[in-house]
Protein backbone atom coordinates (compact mmCIF):
# COMPACT_ATOMS: atom_id res chain seq x y z
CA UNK A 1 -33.75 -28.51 -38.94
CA UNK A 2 -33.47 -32.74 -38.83
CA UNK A 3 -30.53 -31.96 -41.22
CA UNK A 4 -28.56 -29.69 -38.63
CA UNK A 5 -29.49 -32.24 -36.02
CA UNK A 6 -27.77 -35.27 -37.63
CA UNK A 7 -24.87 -32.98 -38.76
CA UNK A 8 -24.82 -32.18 -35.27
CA UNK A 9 -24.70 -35.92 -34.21
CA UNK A 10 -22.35 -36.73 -36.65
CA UNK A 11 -20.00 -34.46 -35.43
CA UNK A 12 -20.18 -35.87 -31.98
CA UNK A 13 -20.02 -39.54 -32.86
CA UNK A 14 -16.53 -38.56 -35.00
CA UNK A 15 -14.99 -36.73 -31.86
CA UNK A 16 -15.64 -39.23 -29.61
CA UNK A 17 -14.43 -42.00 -31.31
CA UNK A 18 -11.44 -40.06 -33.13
CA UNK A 19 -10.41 -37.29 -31.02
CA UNK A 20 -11.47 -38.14 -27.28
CA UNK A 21 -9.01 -40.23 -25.80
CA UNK A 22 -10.82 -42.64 -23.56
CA UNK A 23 -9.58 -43.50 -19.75
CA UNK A 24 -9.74 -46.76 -19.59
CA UNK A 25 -8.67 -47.01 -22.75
CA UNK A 26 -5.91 -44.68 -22.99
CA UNK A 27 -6.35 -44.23 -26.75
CA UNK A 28 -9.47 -43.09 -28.77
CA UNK A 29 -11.97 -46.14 -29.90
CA UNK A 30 -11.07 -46.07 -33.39
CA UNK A 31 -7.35 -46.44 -32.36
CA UNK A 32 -7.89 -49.45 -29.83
CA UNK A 33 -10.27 -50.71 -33.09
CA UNK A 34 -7.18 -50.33 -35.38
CA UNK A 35 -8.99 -47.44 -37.44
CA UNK A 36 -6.98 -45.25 -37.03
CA UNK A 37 -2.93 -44.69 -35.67
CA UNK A 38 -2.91 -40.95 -33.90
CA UNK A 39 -5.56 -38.75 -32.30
CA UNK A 40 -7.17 -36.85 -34.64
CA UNK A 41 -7.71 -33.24 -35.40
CA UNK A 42 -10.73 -30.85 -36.48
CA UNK A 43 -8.52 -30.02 -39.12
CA UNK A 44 -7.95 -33.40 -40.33
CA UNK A 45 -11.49 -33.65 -40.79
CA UNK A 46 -11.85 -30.13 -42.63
CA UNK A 47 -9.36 -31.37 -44.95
């Protein structure tokens, strides 16, 4: 059960900082970080 639960919290930690584009930012955190260079997917992550 702990193991579903951090799954769970990992998968909300990597949409919000790679898919959720932010309003005052206007781009996702890990783009305004220079992570990353597009919005991600769920696919991009299942791949």
């Amino acid at each position: 059960m702990l193991q579903n639960l951090k799954a769970a919290i990992n998968l909300h930690f990597w949409h919000y900082n790679f898919m959720r584009v932010h309003q005052t930012l206007r781009v996702t955190p890990c783009m305004e970080a220079g992570l990353a260079d597009r919005i991600w997917r769920w696919e991009d992550l299942l791949n």
